[in-house]
C-alpha atoms as a PDB file:
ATOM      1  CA  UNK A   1      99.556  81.595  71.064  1.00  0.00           C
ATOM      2  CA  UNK A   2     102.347  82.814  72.514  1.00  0.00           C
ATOM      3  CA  UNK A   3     104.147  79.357  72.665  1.00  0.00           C
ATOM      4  CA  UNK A   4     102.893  79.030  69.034  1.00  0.00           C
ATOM      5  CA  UNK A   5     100.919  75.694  69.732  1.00  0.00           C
ATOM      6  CA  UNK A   6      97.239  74.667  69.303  1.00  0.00           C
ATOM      7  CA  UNK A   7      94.878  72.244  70.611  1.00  0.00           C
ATOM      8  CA  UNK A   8      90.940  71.840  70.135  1.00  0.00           C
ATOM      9  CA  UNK A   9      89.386  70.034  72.793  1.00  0.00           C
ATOM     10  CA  UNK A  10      86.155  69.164  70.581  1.00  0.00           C
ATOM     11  CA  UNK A  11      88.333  67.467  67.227  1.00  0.00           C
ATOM     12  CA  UNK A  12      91.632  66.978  69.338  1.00  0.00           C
ATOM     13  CA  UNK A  13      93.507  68.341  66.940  1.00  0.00           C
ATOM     14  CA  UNK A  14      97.185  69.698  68.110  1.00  0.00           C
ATOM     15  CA  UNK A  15     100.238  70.772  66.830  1.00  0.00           C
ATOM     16  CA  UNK A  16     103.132  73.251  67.202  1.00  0.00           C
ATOM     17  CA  UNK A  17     102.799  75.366  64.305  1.00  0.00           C
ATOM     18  CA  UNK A  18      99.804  77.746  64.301  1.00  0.00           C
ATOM     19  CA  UNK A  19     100.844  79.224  60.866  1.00  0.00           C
ATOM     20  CA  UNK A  20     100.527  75.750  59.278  1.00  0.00           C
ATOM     21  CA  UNK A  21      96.986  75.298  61.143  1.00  0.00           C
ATOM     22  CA  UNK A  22      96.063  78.514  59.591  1.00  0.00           C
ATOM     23  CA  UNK A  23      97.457  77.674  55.685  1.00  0.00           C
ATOM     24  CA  UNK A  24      95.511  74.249  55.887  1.00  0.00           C
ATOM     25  CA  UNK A  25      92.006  76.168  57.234  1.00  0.00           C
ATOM     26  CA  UNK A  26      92.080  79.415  54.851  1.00  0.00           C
ATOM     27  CA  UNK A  27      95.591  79.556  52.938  1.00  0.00           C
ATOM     28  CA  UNK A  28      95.436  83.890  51.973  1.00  0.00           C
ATOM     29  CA  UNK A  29      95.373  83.793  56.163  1.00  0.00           C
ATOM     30  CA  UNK A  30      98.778  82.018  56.746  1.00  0.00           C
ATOM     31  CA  UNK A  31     101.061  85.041  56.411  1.00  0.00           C
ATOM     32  CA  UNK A  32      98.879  87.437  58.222  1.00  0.00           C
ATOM     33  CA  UNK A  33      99.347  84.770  61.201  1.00  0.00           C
ATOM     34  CA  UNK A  34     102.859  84.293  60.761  1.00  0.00           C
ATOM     35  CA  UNK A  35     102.964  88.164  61.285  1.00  0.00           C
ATOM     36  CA  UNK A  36     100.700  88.304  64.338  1.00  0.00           C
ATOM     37  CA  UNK A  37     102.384  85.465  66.053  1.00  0.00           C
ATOM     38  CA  UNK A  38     105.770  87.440  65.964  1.00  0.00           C
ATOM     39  CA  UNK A  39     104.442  90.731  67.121  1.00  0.00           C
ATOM     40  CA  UNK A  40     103.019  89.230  69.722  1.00  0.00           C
ATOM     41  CA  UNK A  41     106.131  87.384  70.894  1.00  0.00           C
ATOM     42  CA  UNK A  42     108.435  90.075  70.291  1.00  0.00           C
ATOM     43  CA  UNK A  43     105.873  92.085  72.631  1.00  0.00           C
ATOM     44  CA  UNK A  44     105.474  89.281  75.258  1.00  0.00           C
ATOM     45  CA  UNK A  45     109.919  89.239  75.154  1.00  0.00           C
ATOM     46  CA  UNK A  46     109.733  93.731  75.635  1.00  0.00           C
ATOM     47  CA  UNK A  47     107.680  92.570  78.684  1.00  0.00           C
ATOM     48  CA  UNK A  48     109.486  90.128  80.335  1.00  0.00           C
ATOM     49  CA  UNK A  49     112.721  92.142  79.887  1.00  0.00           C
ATOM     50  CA  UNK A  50     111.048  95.388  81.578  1.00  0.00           C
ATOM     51  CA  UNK A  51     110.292  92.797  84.771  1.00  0.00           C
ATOM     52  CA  UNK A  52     113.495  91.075  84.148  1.00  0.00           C
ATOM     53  CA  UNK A  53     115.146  94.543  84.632  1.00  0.00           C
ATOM     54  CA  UNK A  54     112.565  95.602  87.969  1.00  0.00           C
ATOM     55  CA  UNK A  55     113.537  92.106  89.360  1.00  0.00           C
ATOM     56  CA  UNK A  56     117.733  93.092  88.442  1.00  0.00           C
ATOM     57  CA  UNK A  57     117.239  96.532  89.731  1.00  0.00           C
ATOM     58  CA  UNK A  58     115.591  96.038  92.934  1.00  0.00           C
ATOM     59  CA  UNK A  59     117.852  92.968  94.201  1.00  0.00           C
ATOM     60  CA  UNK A  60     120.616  95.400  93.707  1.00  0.00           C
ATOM     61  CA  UNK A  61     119.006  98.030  95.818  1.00  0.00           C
ATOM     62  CA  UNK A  62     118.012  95.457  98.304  1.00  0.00           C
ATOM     63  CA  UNK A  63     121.186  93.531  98.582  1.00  0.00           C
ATOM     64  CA  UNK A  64     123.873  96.378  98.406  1.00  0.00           C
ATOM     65  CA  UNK A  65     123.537  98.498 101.280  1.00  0.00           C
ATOM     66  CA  UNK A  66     127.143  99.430 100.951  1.00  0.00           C
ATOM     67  CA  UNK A  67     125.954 101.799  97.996  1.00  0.00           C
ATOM     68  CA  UNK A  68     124.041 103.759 100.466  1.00  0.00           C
ATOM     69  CA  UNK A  69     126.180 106.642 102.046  1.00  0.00           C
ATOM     70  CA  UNK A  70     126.248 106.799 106.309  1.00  0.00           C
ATOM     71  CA  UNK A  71     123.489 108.895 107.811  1.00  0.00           C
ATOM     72  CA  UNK A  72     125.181 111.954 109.966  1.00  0.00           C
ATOM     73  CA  UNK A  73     122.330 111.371 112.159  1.00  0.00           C
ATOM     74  CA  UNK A  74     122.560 113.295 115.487  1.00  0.00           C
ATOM     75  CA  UNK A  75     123.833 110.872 118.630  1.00  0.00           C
ATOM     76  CA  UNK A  76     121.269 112.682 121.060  1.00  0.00           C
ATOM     77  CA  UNK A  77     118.342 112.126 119.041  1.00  0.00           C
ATOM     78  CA  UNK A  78     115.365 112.098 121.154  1.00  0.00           C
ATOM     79  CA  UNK A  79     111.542 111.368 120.684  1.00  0.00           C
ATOM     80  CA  UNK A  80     109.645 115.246 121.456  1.00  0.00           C
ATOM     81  CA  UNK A  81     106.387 113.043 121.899  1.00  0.00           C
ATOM     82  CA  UNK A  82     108.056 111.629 125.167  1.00  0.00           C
ATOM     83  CA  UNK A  83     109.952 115.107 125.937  1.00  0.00           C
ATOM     84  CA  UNK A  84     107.078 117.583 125.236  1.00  0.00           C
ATOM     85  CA  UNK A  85     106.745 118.387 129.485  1.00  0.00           C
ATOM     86  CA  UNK A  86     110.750 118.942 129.167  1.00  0.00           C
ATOM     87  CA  UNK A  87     111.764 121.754 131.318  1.00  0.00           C
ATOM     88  CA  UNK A  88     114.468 122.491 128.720  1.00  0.00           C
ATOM     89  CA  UNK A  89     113.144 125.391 127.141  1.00  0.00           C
ATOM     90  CA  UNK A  90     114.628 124.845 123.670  1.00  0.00           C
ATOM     91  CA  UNK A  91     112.740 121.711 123.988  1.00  0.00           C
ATOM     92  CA  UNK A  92     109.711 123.459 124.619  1.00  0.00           C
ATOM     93  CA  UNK A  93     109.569 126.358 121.870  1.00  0.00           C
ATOM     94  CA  UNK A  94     110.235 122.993 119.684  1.00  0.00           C
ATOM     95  CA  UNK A  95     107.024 121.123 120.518  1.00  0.00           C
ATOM     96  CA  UNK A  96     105.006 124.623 120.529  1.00  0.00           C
ATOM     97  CA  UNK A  97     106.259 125.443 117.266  1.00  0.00           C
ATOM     98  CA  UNK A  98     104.739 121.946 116.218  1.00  0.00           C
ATOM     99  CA  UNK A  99     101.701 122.748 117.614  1.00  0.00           C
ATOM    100  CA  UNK A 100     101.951 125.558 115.634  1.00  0.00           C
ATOM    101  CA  UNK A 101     102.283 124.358 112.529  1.00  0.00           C
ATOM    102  CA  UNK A 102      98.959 121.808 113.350  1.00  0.00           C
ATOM    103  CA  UNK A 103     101.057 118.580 113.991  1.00  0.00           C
ATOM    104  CA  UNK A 104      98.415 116.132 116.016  1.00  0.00           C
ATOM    105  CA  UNK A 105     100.452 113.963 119.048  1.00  0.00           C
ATOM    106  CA  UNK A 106      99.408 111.114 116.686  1.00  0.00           C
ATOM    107  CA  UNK A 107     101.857 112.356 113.542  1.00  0.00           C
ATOM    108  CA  UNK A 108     104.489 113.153 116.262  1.00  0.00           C
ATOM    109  CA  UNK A 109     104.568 109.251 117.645  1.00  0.00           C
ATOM    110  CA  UNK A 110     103.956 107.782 113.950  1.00  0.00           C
ATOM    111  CA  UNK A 111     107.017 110.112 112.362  1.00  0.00           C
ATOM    112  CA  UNK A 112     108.802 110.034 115.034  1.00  0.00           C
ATOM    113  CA  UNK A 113     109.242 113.397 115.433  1.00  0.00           C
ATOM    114  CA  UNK A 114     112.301 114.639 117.525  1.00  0.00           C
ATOM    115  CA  UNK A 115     115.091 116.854 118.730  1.00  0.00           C
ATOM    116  CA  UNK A 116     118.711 117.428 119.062  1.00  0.00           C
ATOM    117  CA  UNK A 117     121.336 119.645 121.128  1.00  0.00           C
ATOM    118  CA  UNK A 118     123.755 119.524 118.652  1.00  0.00           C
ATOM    119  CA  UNK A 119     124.993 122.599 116.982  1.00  0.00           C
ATOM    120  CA  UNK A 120     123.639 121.781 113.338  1.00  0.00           C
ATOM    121  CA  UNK A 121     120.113 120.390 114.959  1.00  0.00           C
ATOM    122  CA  UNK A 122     119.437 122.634 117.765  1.00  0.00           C
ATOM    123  CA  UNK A 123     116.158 124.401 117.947  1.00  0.00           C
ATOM    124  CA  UNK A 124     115.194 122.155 115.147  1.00  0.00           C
ATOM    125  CA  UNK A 125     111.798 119.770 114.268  1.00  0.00           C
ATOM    126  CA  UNK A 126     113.651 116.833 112.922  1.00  0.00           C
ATOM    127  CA  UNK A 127     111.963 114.117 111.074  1.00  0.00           C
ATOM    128  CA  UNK A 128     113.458 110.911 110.748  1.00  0.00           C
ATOM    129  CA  UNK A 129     112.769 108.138 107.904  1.00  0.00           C
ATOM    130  CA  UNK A 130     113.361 104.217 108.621  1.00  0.00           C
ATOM    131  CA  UNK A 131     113.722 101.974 106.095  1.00  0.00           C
ATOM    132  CA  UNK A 132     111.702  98.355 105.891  1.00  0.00           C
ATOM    133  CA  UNK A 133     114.322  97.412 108.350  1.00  0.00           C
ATOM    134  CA  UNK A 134     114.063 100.170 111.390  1.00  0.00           C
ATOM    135  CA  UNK A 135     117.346 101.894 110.056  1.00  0.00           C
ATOM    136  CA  UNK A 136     117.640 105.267 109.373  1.00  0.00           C
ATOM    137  CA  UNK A 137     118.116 106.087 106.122  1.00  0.00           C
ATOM    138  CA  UNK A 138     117.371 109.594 105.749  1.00  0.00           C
ATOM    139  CA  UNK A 139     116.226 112.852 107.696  1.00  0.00           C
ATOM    140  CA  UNK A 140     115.217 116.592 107.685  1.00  0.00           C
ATOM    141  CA  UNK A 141     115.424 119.031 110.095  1.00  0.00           C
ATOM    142  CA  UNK A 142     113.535 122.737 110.126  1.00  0.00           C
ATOM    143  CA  UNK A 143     115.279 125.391 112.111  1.00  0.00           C
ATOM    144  CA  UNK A 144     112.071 126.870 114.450  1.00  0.00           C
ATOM    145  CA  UNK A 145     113.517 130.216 114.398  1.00  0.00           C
ATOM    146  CA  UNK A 146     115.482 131.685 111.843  1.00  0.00           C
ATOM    147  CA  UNK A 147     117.325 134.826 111.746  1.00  0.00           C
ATOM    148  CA  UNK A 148     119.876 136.557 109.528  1.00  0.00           C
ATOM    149  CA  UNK A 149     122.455 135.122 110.030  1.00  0.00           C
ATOM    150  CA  UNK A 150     121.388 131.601 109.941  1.00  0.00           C
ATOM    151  CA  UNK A 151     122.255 130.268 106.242  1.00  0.00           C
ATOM    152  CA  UNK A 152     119.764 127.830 105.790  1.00  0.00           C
ATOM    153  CA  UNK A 153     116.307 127.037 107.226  1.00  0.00           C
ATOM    154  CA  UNK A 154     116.868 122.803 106.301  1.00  0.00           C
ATOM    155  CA  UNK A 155     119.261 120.625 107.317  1.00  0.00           C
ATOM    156  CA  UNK A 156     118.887 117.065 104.688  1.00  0.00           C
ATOM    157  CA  UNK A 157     121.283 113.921 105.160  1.00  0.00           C
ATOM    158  CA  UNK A 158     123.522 113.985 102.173  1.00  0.00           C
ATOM    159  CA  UNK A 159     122.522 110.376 100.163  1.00  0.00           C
ATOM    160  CA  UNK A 160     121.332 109.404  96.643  1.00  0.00           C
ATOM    161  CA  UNK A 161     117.680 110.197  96.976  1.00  0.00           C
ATOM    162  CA  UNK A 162     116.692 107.775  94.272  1.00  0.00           C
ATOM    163  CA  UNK A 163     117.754 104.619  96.827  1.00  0.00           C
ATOM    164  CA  UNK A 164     115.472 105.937  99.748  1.00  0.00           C
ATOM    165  CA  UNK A 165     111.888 105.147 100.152  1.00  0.00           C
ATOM    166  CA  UNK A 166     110.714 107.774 102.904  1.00  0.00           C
ATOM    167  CA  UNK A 167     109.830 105.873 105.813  1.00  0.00           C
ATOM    168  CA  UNK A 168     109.059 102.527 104.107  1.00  0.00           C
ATOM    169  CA  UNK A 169     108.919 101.070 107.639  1.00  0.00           C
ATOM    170  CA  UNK A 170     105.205 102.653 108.005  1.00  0.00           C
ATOM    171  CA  UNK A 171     103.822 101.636 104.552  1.00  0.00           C
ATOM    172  CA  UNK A 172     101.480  98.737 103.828  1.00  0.00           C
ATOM    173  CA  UNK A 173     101.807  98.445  99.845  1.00  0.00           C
ATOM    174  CA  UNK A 174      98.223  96.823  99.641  1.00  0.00           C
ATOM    175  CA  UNK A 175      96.813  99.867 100.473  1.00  0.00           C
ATOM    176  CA  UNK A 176      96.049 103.277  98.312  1.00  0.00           C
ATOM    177  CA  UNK A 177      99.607 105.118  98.828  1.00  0.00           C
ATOM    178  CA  UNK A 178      99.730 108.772  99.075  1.00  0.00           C
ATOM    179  CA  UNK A 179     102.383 109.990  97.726  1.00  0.00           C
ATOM    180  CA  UNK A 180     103.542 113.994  98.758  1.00  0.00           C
ATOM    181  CA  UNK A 181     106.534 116.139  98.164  1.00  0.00           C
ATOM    182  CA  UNK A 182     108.358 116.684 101.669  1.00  0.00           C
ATOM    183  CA  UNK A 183     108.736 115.346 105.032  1.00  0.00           C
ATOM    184  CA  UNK A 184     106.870 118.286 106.359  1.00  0.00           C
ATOM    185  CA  UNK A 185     103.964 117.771 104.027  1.00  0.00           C
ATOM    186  CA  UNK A 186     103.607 114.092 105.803  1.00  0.00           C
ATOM    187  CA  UNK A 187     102.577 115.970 108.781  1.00  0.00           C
ATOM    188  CA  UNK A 188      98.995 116.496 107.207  1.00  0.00           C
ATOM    189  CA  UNK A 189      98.178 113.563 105.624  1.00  0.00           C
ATOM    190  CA  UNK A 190      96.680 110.171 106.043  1.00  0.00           C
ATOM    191  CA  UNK A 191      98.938 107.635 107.790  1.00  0.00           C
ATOM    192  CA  UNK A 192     100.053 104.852 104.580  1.00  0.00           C
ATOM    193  CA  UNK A 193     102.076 107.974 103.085  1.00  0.00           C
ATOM    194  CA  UNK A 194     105.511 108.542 101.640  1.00  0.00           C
ATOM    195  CA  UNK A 195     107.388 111.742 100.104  1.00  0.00           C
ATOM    196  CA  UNK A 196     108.989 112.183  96.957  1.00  0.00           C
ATOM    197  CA  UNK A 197     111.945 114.576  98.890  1.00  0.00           C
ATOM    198  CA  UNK A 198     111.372 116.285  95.597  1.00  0.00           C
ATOM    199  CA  UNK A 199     108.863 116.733  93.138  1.00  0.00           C
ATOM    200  CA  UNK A 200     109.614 113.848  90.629  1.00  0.00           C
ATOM    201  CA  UNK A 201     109.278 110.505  90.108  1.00  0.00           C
ATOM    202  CA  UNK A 202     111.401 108.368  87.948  1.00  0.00           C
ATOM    203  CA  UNK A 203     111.612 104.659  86.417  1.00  0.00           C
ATOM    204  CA  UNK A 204     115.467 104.301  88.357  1.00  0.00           C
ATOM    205  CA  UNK A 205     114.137 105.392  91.687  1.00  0.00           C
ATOM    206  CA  UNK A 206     113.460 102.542  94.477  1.00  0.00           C
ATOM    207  CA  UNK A 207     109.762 103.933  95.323  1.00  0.00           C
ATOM    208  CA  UNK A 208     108.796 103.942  91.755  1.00  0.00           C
ATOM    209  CA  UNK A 209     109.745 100.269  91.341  1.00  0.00           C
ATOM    210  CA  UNK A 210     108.144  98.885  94.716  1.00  0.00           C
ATOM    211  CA  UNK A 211     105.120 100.877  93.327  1.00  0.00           C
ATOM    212  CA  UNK A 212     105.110  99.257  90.458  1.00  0.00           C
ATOM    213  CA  UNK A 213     105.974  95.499  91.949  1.00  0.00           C
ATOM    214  CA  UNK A 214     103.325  95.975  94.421  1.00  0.00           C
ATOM    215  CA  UNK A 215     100.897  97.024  91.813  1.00  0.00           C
ATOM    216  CA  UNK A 216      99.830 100.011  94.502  1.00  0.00           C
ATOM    217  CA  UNK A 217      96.880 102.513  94.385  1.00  0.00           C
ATOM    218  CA  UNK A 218      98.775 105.978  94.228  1.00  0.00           C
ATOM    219  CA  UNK A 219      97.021 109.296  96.193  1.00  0.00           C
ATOM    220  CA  UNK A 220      98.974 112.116  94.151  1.00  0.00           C
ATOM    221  CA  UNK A 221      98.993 114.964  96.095  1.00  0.00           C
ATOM    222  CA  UNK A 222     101.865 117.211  94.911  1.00  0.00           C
ATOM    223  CA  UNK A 223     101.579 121.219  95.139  1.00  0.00           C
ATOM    224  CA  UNK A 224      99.523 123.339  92.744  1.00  0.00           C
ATOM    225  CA  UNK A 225     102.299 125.105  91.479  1.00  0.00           C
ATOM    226  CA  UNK A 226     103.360 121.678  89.771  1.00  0.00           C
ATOM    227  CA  UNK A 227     100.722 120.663  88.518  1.00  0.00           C
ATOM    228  CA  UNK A 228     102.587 119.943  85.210  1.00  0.00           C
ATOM    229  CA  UNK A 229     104.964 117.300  87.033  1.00  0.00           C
ATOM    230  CA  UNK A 230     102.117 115.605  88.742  1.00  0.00           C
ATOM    231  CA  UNK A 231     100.561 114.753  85.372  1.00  0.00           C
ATOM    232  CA  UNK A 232     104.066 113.390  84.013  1.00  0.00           C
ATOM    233  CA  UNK A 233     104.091 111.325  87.036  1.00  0.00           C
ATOM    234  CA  UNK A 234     100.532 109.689  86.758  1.00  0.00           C
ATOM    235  CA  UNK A 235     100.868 109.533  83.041  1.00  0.00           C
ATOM    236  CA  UNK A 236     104.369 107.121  83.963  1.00  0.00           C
ATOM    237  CA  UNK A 237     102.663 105.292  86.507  1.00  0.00           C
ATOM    238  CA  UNK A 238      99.493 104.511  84.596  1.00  0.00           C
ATOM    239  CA  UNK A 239     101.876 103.387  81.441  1.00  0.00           C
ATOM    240  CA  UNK A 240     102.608 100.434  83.963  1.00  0.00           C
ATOM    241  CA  UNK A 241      98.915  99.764  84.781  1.00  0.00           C
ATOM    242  CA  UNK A 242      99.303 101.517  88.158  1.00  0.00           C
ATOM    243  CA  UNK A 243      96.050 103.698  89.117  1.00  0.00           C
ATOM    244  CA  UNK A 244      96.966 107.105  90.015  1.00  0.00           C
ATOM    245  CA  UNK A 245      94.040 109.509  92.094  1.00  0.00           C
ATOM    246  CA  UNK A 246      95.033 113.086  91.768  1.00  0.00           C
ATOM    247  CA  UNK A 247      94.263 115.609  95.062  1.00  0.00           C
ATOM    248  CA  UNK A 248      93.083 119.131  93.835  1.00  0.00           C
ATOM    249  CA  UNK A 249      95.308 120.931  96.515  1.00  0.00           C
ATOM    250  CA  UNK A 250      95.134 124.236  95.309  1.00  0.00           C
ATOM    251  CA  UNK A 251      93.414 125.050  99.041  1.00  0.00           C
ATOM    252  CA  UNK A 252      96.668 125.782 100.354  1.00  0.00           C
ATOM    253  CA  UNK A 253     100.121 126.800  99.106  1.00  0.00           C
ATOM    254  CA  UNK A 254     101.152 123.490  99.778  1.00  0.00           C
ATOM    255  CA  UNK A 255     100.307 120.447 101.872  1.00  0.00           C
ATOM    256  CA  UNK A 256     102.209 121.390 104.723  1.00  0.00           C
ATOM    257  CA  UNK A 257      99.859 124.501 105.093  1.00  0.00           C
ATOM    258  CA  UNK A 258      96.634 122.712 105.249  1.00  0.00           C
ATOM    259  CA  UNK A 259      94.802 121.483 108.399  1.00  0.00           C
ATOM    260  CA  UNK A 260      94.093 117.798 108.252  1.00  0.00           C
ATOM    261  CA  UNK A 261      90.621 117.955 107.822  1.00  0.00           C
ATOM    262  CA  UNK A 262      91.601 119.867 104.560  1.00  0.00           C
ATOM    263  CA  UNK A 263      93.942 116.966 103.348  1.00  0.00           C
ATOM    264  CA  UNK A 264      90.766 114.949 103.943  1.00  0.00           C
ATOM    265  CA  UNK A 265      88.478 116.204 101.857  1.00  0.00           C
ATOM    266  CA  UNK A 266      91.257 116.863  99.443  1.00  0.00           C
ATOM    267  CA  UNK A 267      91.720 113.027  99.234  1.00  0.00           C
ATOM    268  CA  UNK A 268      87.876 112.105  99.177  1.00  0.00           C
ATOM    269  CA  UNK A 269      87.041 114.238  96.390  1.00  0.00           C
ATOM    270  CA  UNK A 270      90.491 112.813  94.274  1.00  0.00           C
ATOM    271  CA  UNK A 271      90.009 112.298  90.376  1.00  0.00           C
ATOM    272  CA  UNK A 272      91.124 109.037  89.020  1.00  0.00           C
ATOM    273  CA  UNK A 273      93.525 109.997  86.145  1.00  0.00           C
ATOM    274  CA  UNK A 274      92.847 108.296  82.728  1.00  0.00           C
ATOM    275  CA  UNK A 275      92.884 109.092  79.333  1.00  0.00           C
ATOM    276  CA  UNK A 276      90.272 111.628  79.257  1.00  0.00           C
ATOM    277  CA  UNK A 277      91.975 113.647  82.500  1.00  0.00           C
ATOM    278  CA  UNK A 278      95.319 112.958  80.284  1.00  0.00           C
ATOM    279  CA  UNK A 279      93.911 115.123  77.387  1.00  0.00           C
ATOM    280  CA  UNK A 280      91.894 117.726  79.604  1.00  0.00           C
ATOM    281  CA  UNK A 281      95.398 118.372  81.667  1.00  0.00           C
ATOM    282  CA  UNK A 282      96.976 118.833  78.552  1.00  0.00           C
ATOM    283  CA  UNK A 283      94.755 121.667  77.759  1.00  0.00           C
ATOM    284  CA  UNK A 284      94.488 123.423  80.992  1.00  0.00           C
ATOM    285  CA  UNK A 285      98.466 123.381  80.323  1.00  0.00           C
ATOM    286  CA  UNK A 286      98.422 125.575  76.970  1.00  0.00           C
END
């Protein structure tokens, strides 16, 4: 209809004007037609603007890297999953503060999890993120010991957020994607996972629009104590046919803090959001 032609197989009976069809078969029908045949092409053009715009969008993020600022990534960057028996004892405290904090050798070869001497990094966990490519295109680092008269306990390269997709190098966009707030947080999950560096998700940020051209499952596990943003992010993802599976991670403060068997169950026992977990949220919100 939406080419505003007709043909029955049975009579063979064509044309290019369904409103005429319709005035010659039951005249009082023909402007009701000529009504529905706009709507639906004005609705069918909204469409293929929105995917005209993804399409615009993401070949500019794609084929611009010049937009992106440079990475003050540390020269000496080293992997702590090869340096763990290190007799450098900064090195050390490093990898037992990661055991500390539950990190399996596993997350520590997949996030490439490292180290640095220099003065900004040193007797930091840094976490690296690679784009599709292998480049870095963003980090954090978490000071293992802090003291008064550090003046920060992170250290995050300085770049538009909304152009990085936390290591996209590890994700396989067929599968269920779950999607957390930090870096840190990664360090509990399943492996096909990316972070947020945040707590929202918006329509002009690269992750949201590889979601949304990959058509991918989303695992929403955001902390408790946002509960309000996580339902404005499945509601935006679900307005573009994406299915969203909300984690009930009130176990922990946050998903850094649980152990990975927690994440687990966490993730079996997720609630597909819909319209009926739309209108309860809203409720348990008043």
């Amino acid at each position: 209809m939406e080419k505003n032609i007709y043909h029955c197989w049975l009579c063979d009976k064509k044309g290019s004007n369904v409103s005429y069809l319709v005035s010659k078969i039951n005249p009082s029908k023909k402007e009701k037609a000529s009504n529905l045949f706009k709507s639906v092409t004005k609705k069918l053009s909204d469409f293929d603007n929105i995917l005209s715009n993804l399409d615009n969008d993401w070949t500019f993020t794609q084929n611009n890297s010049e937009f992106l600022e440079p990475i003050d990534f540390p020269e000496d960057f080293r992997l702590l999953a090869t340096d763990y028996n290190s007799n450098d004892p900064d090195v050390r405290d490093i990898f037992k503060y990661a055991l500390s904090r539950g990190i399996s050798k596993h997350k520590l070869w997949l996030l490439k999890v490292g180290y640095s001497h220099k003065n900004d990094f040193r007797r930091s966990l840094i976490i690296p993120s690679l784009d599709e490519n292998g480049e870095v295109n963003f980090y954090t680092s978490r000071k293992i010991d802090v003291s008064s008269k550090d003046s920060y306990k992170y250290k995050n390269a300085s770049v538009q957020k909304k152009l990085i997709i936390f290591n996209d190098i590890n994700i396989d966009w067929s599968l269920p994607l779950t999607i957390v707030e930090g870096p840190l947080d990664l360090l509990k999950t399943n492996d096909n996972a990316t972070c947020l560096l945040g707590s929202s998700l918006t329509e002009d940020m690269l992750l949201f629009k590889k979601i949304v051209r990959n058509s991918t499952e989303i695992n929403l596990a955001l902390d408790s104590d946002v509960y309000y943003k996580t339902i404005a992010i499945a509601d935006l993802l679900s307005s573009y046919n994406i299915k969203v599976n909300i984690l009930d991670t009130r176990c922990a403060d946050d998903v850094g803090a649980m152990t990975f068997s927690q994440f687990q169950s966490c993730l079996e026992t997720a609630k597909l959001y819909n319209k009926e977990s739309k209108l309860l949220s809203k409720i348990a919100l008043i």
